[in-house]
Protein backbone atom coordinates (compact mmCIF):
# COMPACT_ATOMS: atom_id res chain seq x y z
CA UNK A 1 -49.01 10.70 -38.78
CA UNK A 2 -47.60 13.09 -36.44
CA UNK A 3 -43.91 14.51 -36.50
CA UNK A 4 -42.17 16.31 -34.16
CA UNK A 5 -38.92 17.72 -34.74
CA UNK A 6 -35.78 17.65 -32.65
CA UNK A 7 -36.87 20.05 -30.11
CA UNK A 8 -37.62 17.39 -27.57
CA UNK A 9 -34.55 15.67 -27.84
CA UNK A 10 -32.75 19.18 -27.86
CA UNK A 11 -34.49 19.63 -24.80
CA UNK A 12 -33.76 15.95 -22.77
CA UNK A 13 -29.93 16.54 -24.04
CA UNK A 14 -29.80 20.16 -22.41
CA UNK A 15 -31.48 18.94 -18.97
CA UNK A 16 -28.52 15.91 -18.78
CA UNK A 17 -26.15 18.62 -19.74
CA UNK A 18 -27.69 20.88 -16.63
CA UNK A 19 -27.85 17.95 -14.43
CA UNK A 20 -23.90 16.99 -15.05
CA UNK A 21 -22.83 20.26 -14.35
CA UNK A 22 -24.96 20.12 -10.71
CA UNK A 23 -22.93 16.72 -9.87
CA UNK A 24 -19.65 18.35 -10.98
CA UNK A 25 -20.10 21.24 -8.77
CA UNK A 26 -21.63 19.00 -5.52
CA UNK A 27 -17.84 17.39 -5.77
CA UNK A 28 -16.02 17.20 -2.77
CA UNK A 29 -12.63 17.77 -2.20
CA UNK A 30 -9.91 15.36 -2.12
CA UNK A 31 -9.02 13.85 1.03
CA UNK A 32 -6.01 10.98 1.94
CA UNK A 33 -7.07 9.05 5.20
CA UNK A 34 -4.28 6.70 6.18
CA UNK A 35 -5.48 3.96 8.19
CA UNK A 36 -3.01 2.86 11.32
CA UNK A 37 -2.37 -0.57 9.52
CA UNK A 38 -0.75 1.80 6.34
CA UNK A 39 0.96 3.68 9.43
CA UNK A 40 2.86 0.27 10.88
CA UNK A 41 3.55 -1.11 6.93
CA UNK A 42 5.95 3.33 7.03
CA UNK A 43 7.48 2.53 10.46
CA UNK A 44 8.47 -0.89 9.36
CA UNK A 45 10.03 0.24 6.25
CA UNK A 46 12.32 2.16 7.67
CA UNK A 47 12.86 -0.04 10.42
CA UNK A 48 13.98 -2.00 7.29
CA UNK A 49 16.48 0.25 6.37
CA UNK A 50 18.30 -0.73 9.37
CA UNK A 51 18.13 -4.26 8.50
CA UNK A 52 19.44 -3.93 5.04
CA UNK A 53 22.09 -2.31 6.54
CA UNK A 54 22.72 -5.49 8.68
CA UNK A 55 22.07 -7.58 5.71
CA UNK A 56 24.65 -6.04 3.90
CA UNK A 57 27.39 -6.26 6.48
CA UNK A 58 26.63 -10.05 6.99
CA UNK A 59 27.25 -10.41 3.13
CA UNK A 60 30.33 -8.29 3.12
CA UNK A 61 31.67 -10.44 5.93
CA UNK A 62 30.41 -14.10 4.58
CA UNK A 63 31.85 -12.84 0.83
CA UNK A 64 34.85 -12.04 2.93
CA UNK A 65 35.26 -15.66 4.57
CA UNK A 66 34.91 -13.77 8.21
CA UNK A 67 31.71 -14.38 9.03
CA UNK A 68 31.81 -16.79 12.08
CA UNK A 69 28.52 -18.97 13.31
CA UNK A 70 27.69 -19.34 16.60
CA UNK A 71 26.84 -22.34 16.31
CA UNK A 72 25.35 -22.74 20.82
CA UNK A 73 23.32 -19.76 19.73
CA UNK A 74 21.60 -20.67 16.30
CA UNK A 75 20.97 -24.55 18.62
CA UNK A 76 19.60 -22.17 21.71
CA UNK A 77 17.04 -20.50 18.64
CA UNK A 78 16.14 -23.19 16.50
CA UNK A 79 14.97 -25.02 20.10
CA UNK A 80 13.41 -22.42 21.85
CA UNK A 81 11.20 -21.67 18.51
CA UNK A 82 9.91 -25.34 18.18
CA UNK A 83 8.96 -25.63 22.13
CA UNK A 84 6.88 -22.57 21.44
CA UNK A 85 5.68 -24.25 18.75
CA UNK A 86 4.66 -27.82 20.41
C-alpha cells in the first residue's frame, strides 16, 4: 500500500486559490444601464407630483363641502369612453 501525503491536495488547493484570484482581477467595472421603459416609469413620477397636488386640492375642497360636480361633463366622459369602447 502506497501513501502519499498532503502535498497533492496542498497543491490542487493552491491552483483554485491562483485561479480565484485570476477571476477576481478579470472583473469588470460596475456599470447602471437604464433602459427607456425605467426612463418613462422617472418622468411619470414626477408628472405624479403634479397630480397629488390636484388630488389634494380636490380633497381639501370635497372635505370642505365646495367641491361642485359637473355633472354634463362627467355624462360627456363616461359616454365618449364606452363608444370607444364598443
Amino acid at each position: 500500500m502506497k501513501i502519499q501525503g498532503p502535498n497533492s491536495y496542498m497543491q490542487l488547493y493552491r491552483n483554485q486559490l491562483k485561479q480565484q484570484h485570476v477571476k477576481r482581477s478579470e472583473r469588470k467595472n460596475d456599470q447602471l444601464d437604464i433602459s427607456t421603459e425605467a426612463k418613462h416609469l422617472q418622468l411619470k413620477q414626477a408628472q405624479s407630483a403634479e397630480r397629488n397636488n390636484y388630488i389634494n386640492e380636490l380633497k381639501q375642497l370635497i372635505q370642505a363641502g365646495e367641491y361642485e360636480i359637473n355633472y354634463d361633463k362627467t355624462a360627456q366622459k363616461m359616454i365618449d369612453f364606452w363608444s370607444r369602447r364598443v
